[in-house]
N, C-alpha and C. Protein backbone atom coordinates (compact mmCIF):
# COMPACT_ATOMS: atom_id res chain seq x y z
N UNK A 1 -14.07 5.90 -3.31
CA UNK A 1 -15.09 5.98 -4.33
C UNK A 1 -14.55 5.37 -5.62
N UNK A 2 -15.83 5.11 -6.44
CA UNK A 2 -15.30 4.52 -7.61
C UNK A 2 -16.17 4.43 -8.63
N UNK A 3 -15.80 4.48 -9.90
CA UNK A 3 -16.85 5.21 -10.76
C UNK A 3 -16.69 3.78 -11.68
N UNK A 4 -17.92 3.09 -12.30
CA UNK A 4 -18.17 1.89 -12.99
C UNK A 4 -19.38 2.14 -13.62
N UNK A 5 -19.19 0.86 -14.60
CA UNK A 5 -20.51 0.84 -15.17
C UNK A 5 -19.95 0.49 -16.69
N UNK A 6 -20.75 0.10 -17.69
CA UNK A 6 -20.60 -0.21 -19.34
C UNK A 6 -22.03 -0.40 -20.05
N UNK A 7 -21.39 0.25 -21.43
CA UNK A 7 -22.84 0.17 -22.22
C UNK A 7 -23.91 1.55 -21.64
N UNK A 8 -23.13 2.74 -21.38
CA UNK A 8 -23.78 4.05 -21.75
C UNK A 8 -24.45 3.92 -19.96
N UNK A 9 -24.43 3.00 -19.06
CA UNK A 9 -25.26 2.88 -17.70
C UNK A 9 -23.47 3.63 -16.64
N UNK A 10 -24.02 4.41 -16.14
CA UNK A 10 -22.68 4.54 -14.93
C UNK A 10 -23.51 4.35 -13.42
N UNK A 11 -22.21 4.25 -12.74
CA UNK A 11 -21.97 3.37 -11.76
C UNK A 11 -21.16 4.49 -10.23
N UNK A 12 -21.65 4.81 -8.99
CA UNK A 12 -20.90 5.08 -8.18
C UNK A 12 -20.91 4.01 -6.76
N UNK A 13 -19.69 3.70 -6.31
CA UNK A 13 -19.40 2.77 -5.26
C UNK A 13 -18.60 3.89 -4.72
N UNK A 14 -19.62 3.51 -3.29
CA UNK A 14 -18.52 4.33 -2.22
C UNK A 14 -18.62 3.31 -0.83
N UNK A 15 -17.30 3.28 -0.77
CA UNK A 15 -17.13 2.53 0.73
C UNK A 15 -16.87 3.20 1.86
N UNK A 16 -17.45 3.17 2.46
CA UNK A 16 -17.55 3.60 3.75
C UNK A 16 -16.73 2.90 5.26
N UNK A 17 -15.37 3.63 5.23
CA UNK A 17 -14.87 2.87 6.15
C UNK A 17 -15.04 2.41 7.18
N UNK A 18 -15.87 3.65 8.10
CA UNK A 18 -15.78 3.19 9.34
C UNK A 18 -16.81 2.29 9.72
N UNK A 19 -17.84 2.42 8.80
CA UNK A 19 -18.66 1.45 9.15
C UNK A 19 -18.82 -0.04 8.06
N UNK A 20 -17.65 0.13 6.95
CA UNK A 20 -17.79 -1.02 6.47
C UNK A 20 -18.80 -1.63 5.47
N UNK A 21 -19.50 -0.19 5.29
CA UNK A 21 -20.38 -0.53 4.32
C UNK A 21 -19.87 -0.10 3.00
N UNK A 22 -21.15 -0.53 2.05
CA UNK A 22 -20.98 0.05 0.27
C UNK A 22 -22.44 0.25 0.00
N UNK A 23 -21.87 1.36 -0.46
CA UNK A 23 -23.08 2.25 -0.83
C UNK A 23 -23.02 2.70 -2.35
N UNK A 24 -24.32 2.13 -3.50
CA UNK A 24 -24.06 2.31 -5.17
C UNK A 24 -25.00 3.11 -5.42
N UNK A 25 -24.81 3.83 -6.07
CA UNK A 25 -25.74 5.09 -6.97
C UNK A 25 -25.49 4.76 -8.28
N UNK A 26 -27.11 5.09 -8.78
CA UNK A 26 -27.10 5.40 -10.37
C UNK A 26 -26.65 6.60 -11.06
N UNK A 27 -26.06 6.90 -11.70
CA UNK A 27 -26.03 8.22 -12.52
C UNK A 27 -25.88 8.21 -13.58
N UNK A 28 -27.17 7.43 -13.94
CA UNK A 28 -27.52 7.70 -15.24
C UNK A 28 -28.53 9.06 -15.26
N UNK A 29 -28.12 10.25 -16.06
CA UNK A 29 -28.95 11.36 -16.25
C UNK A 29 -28.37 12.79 -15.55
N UNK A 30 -27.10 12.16 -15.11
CA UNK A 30 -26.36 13.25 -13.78
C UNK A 30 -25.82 14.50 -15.40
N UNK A 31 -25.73 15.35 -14.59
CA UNK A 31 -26.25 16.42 -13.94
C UNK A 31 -27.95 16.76 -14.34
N UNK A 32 -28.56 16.18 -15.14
CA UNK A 32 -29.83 16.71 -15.00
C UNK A 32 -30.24 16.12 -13.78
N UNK A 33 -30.62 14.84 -13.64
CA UNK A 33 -30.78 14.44 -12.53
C UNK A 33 -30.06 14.11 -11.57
N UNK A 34 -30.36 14.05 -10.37
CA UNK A 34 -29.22 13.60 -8.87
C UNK A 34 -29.81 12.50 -9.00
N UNK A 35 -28.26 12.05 -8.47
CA UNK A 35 -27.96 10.11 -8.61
C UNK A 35 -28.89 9.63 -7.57
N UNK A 36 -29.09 8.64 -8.01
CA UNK A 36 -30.53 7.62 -7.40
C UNK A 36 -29.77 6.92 -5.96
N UNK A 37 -29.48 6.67 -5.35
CA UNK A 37 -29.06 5.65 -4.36
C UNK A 37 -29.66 4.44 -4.89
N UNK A 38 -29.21 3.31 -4.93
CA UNK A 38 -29.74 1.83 -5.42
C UNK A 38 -29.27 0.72 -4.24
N UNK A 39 -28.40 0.35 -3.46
CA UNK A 39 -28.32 -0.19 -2.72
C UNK A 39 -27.23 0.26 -1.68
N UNK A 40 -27.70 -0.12 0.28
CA UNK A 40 -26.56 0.29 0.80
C UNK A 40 -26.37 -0.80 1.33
N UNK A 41 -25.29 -1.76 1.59
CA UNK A 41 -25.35 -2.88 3.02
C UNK A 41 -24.19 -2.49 3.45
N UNK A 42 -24.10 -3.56 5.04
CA UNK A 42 -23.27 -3.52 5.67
C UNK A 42 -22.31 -5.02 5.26
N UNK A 43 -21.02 -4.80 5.13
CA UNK A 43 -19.73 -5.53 4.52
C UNK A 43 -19.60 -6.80 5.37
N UNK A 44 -18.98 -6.23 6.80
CA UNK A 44 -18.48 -6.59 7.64
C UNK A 44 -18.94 -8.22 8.20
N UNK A 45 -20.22 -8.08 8.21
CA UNK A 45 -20.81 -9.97 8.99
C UNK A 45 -21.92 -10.15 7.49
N UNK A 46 -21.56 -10.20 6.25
CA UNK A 46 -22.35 -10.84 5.38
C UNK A 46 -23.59 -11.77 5.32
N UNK A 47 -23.17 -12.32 6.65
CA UNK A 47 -23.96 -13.85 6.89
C UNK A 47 -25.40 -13.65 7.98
N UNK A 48 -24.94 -12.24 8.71
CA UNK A 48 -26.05 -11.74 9.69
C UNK A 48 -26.23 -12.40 10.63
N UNK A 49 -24.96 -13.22 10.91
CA UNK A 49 -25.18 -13.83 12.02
C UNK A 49 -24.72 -12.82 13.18
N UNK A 50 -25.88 -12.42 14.20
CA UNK A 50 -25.53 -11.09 15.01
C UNK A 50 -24.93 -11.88 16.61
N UNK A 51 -25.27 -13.38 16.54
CA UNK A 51 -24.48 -13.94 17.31
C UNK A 51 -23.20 -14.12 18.21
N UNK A 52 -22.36 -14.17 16.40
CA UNK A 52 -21.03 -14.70 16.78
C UNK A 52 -20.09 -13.23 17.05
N UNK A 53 -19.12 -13.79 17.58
CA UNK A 53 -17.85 -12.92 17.86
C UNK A 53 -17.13 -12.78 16.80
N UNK A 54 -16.00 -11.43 16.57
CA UNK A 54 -15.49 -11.21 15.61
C UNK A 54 -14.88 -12.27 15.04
N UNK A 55 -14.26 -12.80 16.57
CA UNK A 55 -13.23 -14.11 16.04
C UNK A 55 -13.69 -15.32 15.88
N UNK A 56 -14.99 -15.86 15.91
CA UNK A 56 -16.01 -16.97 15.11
C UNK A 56 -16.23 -16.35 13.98
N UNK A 57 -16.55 -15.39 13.44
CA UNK A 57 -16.57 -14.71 12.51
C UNK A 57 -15.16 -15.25 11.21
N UNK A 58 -13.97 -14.46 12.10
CA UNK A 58 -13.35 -14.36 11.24
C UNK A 58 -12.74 -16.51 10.75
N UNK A 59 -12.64 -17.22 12.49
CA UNK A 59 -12.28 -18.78 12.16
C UNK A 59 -12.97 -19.27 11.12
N UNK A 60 -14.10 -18.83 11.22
CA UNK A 60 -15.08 -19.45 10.50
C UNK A 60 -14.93 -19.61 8.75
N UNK A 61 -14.21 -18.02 8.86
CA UNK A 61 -14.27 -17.84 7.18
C UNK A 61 -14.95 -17.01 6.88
N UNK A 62 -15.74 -16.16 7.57
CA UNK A 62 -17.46 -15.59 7.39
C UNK A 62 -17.15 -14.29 7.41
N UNK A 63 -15.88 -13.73 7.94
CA UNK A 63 -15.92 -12.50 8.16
C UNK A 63 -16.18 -11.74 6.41
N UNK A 64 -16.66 -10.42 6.47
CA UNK A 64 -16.85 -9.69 5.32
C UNK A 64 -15.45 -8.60 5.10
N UNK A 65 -15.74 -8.01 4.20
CA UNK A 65 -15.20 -6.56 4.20
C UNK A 65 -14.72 -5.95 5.37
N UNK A 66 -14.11 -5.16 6.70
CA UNK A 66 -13.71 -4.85 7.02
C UNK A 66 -12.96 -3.29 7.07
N UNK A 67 -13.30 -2.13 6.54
CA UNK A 67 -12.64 -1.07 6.48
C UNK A 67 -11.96 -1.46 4.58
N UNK A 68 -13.30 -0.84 3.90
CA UNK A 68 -12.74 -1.14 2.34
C UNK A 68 -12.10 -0.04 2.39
N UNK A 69 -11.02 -0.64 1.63
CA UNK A 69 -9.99 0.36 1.39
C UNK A 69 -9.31 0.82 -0.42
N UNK A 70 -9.78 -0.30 -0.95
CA UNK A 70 -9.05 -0.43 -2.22
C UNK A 70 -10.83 -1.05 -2.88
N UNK A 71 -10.97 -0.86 -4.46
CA UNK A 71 -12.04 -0.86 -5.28
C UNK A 71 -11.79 -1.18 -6.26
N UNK A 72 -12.37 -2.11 -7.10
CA UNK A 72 -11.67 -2.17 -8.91
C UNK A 72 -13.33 -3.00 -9.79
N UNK A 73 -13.67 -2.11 -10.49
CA UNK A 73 -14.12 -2.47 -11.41
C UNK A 73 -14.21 -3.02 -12.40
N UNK A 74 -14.67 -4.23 -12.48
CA UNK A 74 -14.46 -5.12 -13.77
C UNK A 74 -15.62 -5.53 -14.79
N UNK A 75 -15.69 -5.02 -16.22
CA UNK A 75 -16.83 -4.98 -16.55
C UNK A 75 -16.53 -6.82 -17.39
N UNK A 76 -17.51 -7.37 -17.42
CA UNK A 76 -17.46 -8.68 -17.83
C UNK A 76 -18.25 -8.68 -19.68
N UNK A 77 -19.32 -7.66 -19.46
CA UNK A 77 -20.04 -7.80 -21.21
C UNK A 77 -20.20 -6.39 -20.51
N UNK A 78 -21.97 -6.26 -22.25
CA UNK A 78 -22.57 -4.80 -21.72
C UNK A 78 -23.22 -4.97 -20.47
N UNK A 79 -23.81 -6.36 -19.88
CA UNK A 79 -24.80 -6.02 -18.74
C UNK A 79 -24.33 -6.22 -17.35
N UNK A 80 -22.84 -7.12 -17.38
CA UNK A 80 -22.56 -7.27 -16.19
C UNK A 80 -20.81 -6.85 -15.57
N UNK A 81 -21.03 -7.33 -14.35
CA UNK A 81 -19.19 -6.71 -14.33
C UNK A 81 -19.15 -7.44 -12.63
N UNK A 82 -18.01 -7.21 -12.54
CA UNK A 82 -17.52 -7.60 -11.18
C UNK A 82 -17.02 -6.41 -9.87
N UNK A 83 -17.35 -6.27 -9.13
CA UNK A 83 -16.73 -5.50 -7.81
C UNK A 83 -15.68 -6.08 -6.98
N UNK A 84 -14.23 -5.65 -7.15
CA UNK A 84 -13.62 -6.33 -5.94
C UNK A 84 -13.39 -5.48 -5.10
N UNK A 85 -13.12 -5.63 -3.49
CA UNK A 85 -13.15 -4.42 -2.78
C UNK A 85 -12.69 -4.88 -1.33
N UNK A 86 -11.09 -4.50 -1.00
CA UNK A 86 -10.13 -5.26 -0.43
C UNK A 86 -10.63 -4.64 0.64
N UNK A 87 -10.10 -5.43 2.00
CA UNK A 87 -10.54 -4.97 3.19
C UNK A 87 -9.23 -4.85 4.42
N UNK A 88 -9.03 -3.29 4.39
CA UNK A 88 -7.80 -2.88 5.29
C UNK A 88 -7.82 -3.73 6.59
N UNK A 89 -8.81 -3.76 7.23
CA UNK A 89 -8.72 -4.53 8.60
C UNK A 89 -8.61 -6.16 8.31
N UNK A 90 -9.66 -6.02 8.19
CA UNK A 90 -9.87 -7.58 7.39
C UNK A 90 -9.29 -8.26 7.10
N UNK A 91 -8.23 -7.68 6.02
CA UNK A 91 -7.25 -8.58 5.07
C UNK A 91 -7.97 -9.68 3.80
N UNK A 92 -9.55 -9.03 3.68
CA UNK A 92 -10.21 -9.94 3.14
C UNK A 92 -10.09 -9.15 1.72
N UNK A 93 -10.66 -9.71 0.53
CA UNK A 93 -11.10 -9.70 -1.05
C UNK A 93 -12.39 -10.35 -1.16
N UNK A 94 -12.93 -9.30 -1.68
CA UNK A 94 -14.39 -9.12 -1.40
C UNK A 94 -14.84 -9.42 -2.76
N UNK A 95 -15.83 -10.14 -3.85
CA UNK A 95 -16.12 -10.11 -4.82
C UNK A 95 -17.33 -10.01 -5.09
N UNK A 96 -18.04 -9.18 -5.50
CA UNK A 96 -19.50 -8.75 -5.90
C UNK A 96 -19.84 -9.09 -7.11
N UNK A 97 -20.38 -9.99 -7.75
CA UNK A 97 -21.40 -9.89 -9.23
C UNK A 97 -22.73 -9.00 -9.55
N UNK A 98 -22.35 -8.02 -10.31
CA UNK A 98 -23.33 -7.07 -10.40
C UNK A 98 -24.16 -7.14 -11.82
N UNK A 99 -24.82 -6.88 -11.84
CA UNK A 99 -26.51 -6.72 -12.81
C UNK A 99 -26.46 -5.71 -13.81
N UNK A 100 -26.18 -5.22 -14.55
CA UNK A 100 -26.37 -3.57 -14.70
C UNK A 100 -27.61 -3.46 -15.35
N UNK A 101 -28.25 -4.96 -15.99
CA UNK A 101 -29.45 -4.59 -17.05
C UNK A 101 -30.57 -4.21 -15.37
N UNK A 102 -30.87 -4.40 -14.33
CA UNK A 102 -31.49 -3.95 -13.54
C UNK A 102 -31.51 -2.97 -12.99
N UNK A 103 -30.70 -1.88 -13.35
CA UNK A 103 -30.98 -0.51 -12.67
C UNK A 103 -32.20 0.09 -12.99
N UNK A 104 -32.89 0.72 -12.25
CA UNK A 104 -32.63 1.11 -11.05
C UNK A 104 -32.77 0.09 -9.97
N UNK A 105 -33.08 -0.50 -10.05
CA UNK A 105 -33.08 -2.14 -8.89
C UNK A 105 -31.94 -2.89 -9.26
N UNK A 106 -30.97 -2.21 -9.37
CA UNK A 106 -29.10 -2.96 -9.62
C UNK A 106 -29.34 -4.39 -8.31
N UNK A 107 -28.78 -5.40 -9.33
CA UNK A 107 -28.75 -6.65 -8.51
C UNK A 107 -27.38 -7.02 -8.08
N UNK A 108 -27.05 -6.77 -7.07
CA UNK A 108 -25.87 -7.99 -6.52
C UNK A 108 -26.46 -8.64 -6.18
N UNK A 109 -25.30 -10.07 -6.33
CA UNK A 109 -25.31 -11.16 -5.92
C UNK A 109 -24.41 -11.02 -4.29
N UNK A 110 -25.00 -12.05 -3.46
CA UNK A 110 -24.05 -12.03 -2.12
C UNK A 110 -22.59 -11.83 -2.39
N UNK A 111 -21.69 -11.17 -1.60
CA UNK A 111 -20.30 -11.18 -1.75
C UNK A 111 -19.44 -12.63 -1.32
N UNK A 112 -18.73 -12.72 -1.86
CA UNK A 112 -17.89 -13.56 -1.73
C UNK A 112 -16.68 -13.87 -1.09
N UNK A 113 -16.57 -13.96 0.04
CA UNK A 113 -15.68 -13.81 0.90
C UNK A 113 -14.30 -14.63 0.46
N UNK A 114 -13.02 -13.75 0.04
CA UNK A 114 -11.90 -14.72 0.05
C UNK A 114 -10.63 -14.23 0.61
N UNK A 115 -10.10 -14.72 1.52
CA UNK A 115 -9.79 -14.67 2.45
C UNK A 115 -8.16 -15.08 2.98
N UNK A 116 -6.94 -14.36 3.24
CA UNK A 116 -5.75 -15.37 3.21
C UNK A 116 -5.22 -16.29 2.91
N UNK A 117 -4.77 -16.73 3.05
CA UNK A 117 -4.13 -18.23 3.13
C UNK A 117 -3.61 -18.19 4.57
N UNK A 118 -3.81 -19.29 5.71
CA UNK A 118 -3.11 -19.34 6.92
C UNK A 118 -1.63 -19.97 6.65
């Protein structure tokens, strides 16, 4: 888990290992109100290609997230910030551009797959 956000808006990221997802809540208003859920996806095949094999996946470059393990928040101004969010199996670095002036409809942008060096 991981707590983000700037400019009075907060932020919860929770990754979900076994299945590789990230899951963000609003909490703006917490404890009066319970946190909103705002977006969940799955990490792992970004591209949705339900096709390929792990290992076209991963030759390819395409593979996602993998068992997030590590999280870091980076706020860029008041409205935006960055998600990085390393991937134990994977070995991938994951980079998210996030929205904050859109909550409750928080916008990421697709993740960004980057990936070893062979």
């Amino acid at each position: 888990m991981l707590f983000g956000g700037h400019a009075g808006s907060q932020l919860l990221f929770v990754g979900n290992e076994r299945t590789s997802a990230l899951t963000i809540y609003n909490l703006d208003g917490f404890p009066e109100t319970a946190p909103v859920m705002v977006d969940n996806f799955f990490m792992a095949n970004p591209t949705n290609n339900l096709t390929a094999t792990w290992q076209e996946l991963f030759d390819n470059r395409t593979i996602g997230t993998v068992d997030p393990e590590s999280m870091k928040w980076v706020p860029i101004d008041d409205d935006e910030g960055h998600l990085f969010v390393a991937g134990a199996v994977s070995g991938t670095l994951t980079a998210f551009h996030v929205s904050i002036s859109h909550i409750p409809d928080l916008a990421c942008s697709p993740p960004l797959p980057v990936t070893k060096p062979n």
